[in-house]
Protein backbone atom coordinates (compact mmCIF):
# COMPACT_ATOMS: atom_id res chain seq x y z
CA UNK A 1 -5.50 -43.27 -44.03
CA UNK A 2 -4.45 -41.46 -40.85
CA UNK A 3 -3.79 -37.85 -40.74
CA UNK A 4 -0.98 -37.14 -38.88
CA UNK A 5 -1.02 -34.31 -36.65
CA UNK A 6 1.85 -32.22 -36.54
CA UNK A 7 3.65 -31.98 -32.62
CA UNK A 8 2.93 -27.90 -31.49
CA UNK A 9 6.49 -26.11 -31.62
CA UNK A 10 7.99 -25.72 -28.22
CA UNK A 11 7.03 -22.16 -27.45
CA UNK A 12 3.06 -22.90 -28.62
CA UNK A 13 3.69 -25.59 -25.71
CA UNK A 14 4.55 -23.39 -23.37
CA UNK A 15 3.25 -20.21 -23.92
CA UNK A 16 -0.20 -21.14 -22.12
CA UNK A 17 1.49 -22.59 -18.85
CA UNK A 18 1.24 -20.37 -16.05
CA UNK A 19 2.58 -23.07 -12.83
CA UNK A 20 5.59 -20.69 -12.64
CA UNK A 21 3.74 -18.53 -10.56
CA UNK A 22 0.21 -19.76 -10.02
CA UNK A 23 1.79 -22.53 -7.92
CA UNK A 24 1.59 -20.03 -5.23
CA UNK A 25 -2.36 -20.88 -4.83
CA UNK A 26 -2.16 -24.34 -3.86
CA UNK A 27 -3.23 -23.80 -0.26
CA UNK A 28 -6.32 -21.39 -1.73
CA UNK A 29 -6.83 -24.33 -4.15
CA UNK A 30 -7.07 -27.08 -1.46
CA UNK A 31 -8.66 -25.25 0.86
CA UNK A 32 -11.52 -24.51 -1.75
CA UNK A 33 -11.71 -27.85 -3.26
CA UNK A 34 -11.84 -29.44 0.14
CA UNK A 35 -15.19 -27.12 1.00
CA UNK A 36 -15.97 -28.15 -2.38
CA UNK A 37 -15.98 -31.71 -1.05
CA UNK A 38 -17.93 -31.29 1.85
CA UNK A 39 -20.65 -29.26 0.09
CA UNK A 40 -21.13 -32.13 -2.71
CA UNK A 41 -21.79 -34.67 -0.19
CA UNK A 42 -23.93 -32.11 2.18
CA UNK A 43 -26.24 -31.96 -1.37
CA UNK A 44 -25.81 -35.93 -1.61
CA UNK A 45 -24.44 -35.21 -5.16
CA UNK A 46 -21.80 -37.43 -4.01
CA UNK A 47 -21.36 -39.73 -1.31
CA UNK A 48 -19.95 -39.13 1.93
CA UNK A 49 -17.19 -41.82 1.89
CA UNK A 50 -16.48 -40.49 -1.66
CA UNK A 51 -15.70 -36.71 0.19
CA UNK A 52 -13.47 -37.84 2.33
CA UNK A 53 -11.81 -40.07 0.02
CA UNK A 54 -11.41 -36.81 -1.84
CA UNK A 55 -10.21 -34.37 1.43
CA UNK A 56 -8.24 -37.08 2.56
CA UNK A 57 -6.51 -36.90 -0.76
CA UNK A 58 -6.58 -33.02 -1.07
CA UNK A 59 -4.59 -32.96 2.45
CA UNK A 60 -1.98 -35.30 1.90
CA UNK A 61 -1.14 -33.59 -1.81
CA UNK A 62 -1.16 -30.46 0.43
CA UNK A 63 1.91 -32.18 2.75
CA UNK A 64 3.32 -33.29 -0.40
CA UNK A 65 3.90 -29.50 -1.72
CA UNK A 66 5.15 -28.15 1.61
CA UNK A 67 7.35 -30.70 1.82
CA UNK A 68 8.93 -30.51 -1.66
CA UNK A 69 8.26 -33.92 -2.72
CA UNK A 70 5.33 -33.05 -4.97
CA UNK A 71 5.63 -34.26 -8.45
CA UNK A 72 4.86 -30.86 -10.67
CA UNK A 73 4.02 -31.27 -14.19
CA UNK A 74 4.65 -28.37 -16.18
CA UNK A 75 3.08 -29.86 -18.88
CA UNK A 76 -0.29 -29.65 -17.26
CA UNK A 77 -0.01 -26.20 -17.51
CA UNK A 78 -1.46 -24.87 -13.93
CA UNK A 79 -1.76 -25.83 -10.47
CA UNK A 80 -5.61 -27.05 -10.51
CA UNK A 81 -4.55 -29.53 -13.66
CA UNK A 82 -1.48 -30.43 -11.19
CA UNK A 83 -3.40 -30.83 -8.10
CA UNK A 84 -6.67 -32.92 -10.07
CA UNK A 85 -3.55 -35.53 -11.93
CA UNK A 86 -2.22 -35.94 -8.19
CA UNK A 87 -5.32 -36.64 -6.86
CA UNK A 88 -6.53 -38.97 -9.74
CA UNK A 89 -2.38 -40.71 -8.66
CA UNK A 90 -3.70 -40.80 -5.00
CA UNK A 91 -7.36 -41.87 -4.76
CA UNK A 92 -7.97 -43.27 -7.91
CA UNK A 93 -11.18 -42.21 -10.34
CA UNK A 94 -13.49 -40.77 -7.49
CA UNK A 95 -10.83 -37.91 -8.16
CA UNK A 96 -13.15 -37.33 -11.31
CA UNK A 97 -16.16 -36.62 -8.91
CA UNK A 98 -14.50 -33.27 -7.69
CA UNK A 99 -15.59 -31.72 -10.56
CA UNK A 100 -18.76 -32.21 -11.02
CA UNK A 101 -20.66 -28.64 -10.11
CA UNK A 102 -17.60 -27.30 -10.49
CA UNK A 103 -15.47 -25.08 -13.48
CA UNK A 104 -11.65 -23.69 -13.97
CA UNK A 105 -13.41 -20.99 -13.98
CA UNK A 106 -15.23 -20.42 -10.44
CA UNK A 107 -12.32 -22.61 -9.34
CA UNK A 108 -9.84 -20.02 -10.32
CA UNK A 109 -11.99 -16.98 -9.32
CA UNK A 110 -12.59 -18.63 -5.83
CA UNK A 111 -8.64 -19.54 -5.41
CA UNK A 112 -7.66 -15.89 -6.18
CA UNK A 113 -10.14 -14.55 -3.85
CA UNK A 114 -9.43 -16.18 -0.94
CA UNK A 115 -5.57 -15.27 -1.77
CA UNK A 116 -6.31 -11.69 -2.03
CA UNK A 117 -8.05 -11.46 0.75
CA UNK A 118 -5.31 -13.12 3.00
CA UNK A 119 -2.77 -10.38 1.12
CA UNK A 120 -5.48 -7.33 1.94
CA UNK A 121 -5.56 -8.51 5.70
CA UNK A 122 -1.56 -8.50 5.61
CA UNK A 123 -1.22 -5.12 3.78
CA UNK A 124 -3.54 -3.68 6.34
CA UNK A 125 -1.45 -5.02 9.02
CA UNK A 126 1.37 -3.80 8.15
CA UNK A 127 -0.01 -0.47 7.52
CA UNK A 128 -1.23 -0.11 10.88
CA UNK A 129 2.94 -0.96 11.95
CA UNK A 130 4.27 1.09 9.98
CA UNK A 131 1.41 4.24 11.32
CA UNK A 132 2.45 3.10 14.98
CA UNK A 133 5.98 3.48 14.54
CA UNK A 134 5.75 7.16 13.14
CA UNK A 135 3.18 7.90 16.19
CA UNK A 136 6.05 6.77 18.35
CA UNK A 137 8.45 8.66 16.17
CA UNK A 138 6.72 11.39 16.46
CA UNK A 139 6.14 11.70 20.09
CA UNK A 140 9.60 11.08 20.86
CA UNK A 141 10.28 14.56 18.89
CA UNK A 142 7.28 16.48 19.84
CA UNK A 143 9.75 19.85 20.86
CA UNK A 144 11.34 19.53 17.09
CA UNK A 145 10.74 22.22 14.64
CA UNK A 146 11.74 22.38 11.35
CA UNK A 147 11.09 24.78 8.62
CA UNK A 148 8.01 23.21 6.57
CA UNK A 149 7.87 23.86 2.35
CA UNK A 150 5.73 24.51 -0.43
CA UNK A 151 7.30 24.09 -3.71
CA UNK A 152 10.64 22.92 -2.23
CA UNK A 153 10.91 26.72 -0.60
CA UNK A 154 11.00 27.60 3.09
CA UNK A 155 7.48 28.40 3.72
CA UNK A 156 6.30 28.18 7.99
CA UNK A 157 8.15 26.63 10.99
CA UNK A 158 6.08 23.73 11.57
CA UNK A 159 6.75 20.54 14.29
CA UNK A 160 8.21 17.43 12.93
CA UNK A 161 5.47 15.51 14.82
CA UNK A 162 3.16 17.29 12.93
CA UNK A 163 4.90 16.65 9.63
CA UNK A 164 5.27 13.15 10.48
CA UNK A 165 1.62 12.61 11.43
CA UNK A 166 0.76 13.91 7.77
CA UNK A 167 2.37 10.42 6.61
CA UNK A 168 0.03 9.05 9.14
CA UNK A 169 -3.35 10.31 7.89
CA UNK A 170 -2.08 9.45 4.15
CA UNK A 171 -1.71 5.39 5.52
CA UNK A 172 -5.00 5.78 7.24
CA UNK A 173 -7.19 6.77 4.05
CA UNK A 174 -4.87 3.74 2.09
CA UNK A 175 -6.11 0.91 4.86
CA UNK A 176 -9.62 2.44 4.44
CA UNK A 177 -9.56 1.02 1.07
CA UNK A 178 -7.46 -1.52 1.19
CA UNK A 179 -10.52 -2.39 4.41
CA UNK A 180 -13.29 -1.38 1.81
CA UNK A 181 -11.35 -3.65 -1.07
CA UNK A 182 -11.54 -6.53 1.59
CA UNK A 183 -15.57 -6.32 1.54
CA UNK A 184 -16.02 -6.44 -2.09
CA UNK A 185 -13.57 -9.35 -2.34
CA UNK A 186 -15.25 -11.02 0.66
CA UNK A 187 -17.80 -12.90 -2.68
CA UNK A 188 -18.02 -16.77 -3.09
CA UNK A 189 -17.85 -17.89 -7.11
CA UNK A 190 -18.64 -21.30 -6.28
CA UNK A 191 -21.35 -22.26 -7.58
CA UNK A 192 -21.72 -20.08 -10.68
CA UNK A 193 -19.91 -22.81 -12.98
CA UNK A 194 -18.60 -22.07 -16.29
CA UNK A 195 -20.74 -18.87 -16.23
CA UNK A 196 -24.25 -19.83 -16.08
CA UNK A 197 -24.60 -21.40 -12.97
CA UNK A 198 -25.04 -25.53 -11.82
CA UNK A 199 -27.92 -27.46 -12.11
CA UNK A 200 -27.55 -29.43 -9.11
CA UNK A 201 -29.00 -29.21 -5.05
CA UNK A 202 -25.56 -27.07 -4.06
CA UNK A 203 -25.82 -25.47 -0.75
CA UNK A 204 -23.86 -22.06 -1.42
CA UNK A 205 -24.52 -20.27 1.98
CA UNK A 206 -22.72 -23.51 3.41
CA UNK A 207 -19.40 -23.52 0.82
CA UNK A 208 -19.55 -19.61 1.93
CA UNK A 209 -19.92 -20.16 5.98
CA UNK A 210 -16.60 -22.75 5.16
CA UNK A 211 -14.51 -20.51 3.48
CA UNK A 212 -14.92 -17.64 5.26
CA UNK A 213 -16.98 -15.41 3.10
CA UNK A 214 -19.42 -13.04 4.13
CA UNK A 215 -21.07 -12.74 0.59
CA UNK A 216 -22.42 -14.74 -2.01
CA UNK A 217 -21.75 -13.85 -5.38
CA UNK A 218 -25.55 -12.61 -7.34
CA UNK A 219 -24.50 -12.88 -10.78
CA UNK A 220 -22.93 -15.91 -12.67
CA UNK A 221 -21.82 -14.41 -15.55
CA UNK A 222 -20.66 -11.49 -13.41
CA UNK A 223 -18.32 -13.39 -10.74
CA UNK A 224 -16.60 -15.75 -12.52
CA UNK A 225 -15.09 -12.90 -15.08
CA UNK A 226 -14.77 -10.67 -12.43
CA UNK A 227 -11.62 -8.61 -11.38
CA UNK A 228 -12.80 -5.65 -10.12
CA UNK A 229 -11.42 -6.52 -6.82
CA UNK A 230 -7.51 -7.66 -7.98
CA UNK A 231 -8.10 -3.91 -10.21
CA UNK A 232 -9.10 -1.99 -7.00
CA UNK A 233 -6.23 -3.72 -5.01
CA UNK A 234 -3.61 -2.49 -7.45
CA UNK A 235 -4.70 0.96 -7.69
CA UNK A 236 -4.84 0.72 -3.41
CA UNK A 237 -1.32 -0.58 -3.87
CA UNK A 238 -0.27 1.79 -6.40
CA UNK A 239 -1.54 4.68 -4.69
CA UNK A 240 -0.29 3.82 -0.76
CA UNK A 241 3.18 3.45 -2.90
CA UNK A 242 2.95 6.58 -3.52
CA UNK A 243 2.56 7.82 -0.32
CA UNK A 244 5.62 5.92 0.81
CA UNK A 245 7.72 7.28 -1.93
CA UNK A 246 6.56 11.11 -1.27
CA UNK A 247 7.96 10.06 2.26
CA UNK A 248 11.50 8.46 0.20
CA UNK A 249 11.68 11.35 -1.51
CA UNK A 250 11.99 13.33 1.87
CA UNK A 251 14.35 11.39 3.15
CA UNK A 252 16.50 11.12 0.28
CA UNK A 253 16.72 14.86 0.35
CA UNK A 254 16.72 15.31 4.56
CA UNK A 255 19.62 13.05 4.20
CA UNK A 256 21.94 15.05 2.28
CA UNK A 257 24.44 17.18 3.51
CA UNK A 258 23.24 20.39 2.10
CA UNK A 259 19.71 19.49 4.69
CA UNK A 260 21.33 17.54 7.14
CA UNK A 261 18.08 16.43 8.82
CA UNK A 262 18.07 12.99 9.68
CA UNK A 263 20.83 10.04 9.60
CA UNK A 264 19.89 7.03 8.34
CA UNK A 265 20.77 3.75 10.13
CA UNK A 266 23.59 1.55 8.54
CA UNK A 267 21.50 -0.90 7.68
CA UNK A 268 19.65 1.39 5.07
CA UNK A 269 22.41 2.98 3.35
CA UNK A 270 25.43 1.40 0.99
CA UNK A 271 28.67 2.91 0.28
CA UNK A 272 29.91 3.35 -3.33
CA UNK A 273 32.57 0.75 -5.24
CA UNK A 274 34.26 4.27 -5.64
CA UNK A 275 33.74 6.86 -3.52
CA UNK A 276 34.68 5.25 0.10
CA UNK A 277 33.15 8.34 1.99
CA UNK A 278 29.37 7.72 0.87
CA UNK A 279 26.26 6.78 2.59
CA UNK A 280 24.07 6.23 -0.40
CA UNK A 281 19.58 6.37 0.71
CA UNK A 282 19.53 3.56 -1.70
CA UNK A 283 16.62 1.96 0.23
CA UNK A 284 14.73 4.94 -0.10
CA UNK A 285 15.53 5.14 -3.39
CA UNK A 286 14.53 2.08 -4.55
CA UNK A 287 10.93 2.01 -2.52
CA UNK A 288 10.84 5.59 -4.32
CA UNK A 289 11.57 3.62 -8.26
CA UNK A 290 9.38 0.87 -7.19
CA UNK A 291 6.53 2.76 -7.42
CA UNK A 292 6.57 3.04 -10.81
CA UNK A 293 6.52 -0.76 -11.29
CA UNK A 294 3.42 -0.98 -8.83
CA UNK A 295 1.62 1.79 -11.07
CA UNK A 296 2.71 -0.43 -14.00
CA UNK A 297 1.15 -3.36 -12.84
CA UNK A 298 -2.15 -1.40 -12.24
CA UNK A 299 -2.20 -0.41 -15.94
CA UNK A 300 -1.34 -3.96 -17.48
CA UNK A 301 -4.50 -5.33 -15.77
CA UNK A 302 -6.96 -2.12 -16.52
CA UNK A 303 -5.62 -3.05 -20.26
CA UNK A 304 -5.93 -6.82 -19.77
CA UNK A 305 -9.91 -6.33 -19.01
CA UNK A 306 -11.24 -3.04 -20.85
CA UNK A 307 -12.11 -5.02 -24.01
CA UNK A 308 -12.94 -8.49 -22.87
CA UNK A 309 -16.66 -9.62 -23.67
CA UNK A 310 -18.50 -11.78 -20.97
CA UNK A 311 -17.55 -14.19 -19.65
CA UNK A 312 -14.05 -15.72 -18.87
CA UNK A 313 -11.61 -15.28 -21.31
CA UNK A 314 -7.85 -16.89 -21.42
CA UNK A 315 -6.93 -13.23 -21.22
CA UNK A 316 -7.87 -13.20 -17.29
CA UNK A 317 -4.45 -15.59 -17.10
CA UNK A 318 -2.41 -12.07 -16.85
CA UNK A 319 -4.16 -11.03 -13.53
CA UNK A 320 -2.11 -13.11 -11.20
CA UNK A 321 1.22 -11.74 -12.16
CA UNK A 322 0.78 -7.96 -11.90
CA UNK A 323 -1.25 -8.66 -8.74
CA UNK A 324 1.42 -11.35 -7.25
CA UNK A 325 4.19 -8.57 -7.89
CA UNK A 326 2.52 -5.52 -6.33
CA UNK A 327 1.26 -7.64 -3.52
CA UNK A 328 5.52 -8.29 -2.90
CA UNK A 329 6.69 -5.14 -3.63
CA UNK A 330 4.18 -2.85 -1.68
CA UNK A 331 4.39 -5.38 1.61
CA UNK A 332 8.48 -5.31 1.57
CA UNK A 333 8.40 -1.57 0.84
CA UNK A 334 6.24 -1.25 4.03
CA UNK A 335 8.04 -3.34 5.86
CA UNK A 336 11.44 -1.29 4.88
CA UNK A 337 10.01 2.28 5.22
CA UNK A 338 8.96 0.82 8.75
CA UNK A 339 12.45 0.22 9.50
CA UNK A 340 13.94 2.74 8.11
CA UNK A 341 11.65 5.54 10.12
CA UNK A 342 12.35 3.21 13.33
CA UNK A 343 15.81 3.24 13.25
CA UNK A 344 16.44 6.72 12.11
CA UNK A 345 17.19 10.18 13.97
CA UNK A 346 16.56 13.60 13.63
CA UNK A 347 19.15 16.79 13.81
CA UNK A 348 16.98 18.57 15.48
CA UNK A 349 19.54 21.85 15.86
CA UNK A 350 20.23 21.29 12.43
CA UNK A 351 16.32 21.40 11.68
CA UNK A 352 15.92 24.53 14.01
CA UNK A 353 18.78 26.36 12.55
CA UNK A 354 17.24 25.91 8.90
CA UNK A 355 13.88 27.08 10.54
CA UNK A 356 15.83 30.60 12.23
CA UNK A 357 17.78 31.17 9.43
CA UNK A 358 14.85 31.97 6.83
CA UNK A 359 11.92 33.86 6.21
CA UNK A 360 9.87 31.72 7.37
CA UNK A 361 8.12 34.10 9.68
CA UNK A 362 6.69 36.00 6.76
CA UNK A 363 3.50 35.31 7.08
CA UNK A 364 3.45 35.93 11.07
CA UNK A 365 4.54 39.51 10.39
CA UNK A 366 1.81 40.34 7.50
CA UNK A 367 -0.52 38.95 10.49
CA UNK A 368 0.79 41.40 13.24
CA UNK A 369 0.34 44.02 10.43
CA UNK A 370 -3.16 43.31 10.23
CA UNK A 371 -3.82 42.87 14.05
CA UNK A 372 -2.45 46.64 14.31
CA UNK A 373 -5.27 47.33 11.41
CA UNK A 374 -3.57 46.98 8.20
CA UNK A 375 -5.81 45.22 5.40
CA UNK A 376 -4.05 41.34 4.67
CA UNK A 377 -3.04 42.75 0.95
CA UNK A 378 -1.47 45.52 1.93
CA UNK A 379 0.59 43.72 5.01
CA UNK A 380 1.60 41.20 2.45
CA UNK A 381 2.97 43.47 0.18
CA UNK A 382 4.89 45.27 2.66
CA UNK A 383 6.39 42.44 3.98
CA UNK A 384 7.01 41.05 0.77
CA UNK A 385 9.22 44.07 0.22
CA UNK A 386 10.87 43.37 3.95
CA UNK A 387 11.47 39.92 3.12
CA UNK A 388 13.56 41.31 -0.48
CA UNK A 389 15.47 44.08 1.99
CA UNK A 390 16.78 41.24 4.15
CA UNK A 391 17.86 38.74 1.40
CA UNK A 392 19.50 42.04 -0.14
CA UNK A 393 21.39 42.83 2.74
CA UNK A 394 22.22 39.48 3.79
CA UNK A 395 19.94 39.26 6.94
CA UNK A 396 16.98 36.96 8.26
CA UNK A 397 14.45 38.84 10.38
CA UNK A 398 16.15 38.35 13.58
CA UNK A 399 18.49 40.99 12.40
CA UNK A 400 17.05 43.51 11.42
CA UNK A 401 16.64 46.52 13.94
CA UNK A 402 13.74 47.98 15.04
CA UNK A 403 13.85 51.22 12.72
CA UNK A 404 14.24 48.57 9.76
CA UNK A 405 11.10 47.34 10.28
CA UNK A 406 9.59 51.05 10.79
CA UNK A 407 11.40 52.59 7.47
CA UNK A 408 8.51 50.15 6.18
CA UNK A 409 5.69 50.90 8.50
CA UNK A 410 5.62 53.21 11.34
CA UNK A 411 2.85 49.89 12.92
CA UNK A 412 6.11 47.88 13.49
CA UNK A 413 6.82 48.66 17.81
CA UNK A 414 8.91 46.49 20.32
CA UNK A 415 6.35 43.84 20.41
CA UNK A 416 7.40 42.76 16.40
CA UNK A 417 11.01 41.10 18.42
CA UNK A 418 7.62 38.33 19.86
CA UNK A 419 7.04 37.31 16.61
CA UNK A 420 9.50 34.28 16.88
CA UNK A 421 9.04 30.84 15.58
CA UNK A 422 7.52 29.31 19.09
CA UNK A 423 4.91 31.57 18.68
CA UNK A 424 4.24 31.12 15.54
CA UNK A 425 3.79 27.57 16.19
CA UNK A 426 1.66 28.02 19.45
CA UNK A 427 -0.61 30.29 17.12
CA UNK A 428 -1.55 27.73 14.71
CA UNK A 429 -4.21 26.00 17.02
CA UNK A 430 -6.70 25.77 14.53
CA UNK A 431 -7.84 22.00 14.93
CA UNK A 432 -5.47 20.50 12.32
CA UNK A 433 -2.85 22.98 12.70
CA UNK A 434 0.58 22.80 13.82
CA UNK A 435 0.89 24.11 17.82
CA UNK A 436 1.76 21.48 20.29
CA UNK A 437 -1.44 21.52 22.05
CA UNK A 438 -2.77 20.15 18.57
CA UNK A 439 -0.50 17.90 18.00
CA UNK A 440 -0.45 15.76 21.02
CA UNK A 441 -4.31 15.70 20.98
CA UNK A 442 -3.96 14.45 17.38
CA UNK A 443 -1.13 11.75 18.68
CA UNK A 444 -3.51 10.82 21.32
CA UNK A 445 -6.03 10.76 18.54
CA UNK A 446 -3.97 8.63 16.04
CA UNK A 447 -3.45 6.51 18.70
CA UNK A 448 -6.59 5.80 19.03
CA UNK A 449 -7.56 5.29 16.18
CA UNK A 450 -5.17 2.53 15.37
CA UNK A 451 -6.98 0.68 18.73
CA UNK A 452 -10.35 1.08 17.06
């Protein structure tokens, strides 16, 4: 008597099936099962007719998907089960020959390589836009000065330029990873198998010259359960969101009428269903929330792998999505902030005015204190007591008179009316620091650096 097996519920049928969104791999999947190809025959594991039977195959399924007229089975589950049925449709059973040396999982681990490697190259490109536009920026306000803050407090007159190039040096370090990220991704799996490795005469250095990959993986068991390099993109992602969103968060509050610093462009703002007379930063908003899903997807994979024994595991099926996502969210974020800084401009009396009307030049009068001889601590405290005279009697330093500044110090003279926020800028040409001399070098600098 036959037992009779009982049909798997619905959701056990679909709970495994991940062609939703690894569909997006089919050119990474041709392109490696093509080399594939050409490698079996170069090792005369099959025969050369039976390769390009195979390529010739492999391209026109590749036509087939780009023209919408492929036949996707969800029931296969993924898009190497999809791509193998197809091929067995089109060519017949030599289609069973392009597996032999071959496993899912190198397969996979090849396919997602050569994807994030194409997505690396693109988020350092658009990096390196989004750098030259605040260089130009930047130049094209190189006289503005604005009050700079720590803790959300008036702190020193600083340039814009110089604020703006602060964004720059934060991108710079993120496509020095994303660049480092790119070399340890830059590993061919093919040839490692299952997780032991092929037995058959598989010329690796040639599959590697065909795909483009520098390196060839040393470790079997290592590579094909390997995501080190999807992890380290994430936290690259997650952590050049960040920078953006720091930048958001500036412009959110620079574009508020109690700052007043920049306008934003219409393109980047909305109005409200109520309130007809708002200009809402809801771009920078949302590239400032968005960086909470990016950090979310860097987490989700850390906890995917930190328990999985070698070597693949069907866990390693929930490293496309978080990396798909992030890959999507930090490349339009880029490409917004870009466009948003492009297309923006500056109040630059506005910025000066908030600069004047402060106490910002604290620290530049402790300093002339202590180039008349005073020790630092005791020119601090003095002018921290200035500094609580003026906010009690309603005046910024610009007001007081000269026997003000005396009742506090008799080392206060005429020359204390120079200590104005030009020269406090021109002072600060320490390299790194904030005079204009500085700044253009480190524009001319920037500059080149984004040639190099």
């Amino acid at each position: 008597m036959t037992e009779s097996r009982t049909p798997r519920p619905k959701i056990t049928s679909s709970y495994t099936v991940s062609l939703s969104y690894d569909r997006r791999l089919y050119k990474q999947d041709i392109t490696a099962s093509i080399t594939h190809a050409k490698t079996l025959a170069k090792g005369s594991i099959i025969s050369q007719p039976e390769s390009k039977s195979i390529i010739n195959g492999l391209i026109k399924i590749q036509h087939e998907i780009e023209t919408d007229v492929f036949p996707w089975q969800p029931e296969l589950e993924d898009i190497h089960m999809n791509i193998e049925s197809r091929l067995y449709e089109t060519i017949g059973d030599v289609a069973g020959k392009l597996h032999t040396a071959r496993s899912r999982n190198d397969q996979i681990a090849v396919d997602l390589r050569l994807f994030t490697k194409e997505a690396i190259q693109e988020s350092i490109s658009l990096i390196r836009n989004f750098q030259s536009t605040l260089i130009e920026v930047a130049e094209h306000n190189i006289e503005v000065i604005l009050p700079g803050y720590t803790h959300m407090q008036r702190a020193q007159p600083v340039l814009l330029a110089h604020h703006l190039l602060a964004y720059f040096h934060m991108l710079h370090r993120d496509a020095e990873r994303f660049d480092g990220c790119l070399q340890r991704t830059d590993v061919l799996p093919l040839g490692s198998g299952a997780l032991a490795g092929i037995p058959y005469n598989y010329d690796r250095q040639f599959a590697a010259s065909e795909l483009g990959f520098s390196a060839i993986s040393q470790n079997s068991m290592d590579v094909v359960s390997d995501r080190d390099y999807i992890v380290e993109y994430l936290s690259n992602a997650a952590i050049c969101m960040a920078h953006t969103s720091r930048l958001a968060e500036e412009i959110v509050l620079w574009s508020t009428q109690e700052f007043g610093f920049i306008n934003l462009s219409d393109q980047y703002v909305t109005g409200s269903s109520m309130m007809p007379q708002k200009r809402n930063p809801d771009f920078a908003e949302l590239a400032r929330g968005k960086t909470g899903r990016v950090y979310g997807n860097l987490f989700a994979l850390l906890t995917t792998i930190k328990g999985l024994p070698m070597t693949y595991n069907r866990d390693l099926q929930e490293d496309k999505e978080p990396l798909f996502d992030s890959i999507e969210t930090l490349h339009s974020t880029l490409e917004i902030m870009t466009g948003m800084i492009a297309t923006s401009t500056f109040n630059k009396d506005r910025m000066r005015y908030a600069a004047e009307d402060s106490t910002v030049l604290a620290t530049d009068l402790a300093d002339y204190l202590v180039n008349k001889g005073m020790p630092f601590r005791e020119a601090h405290g003095i002018v921290a007591q200035i500094s609580e005279y003026a906010l009690n009697h309603n005046k910024y330093f610009k007001d007081m008179e000269l026997s003000d500044y005396q009742s506090f110090s008799e080392l206060f003279q005429k020359d204390v009316y120079q200590v104005t926020i030009e020269r406090s800028i021109e002072t600060r040409s320490i390299l790194g620091g904030t005079a204009p001399k500085n700044v253009r070098e480190a524009l001319a600098k920037a500059r080149s650096l984004l040639s190099s």
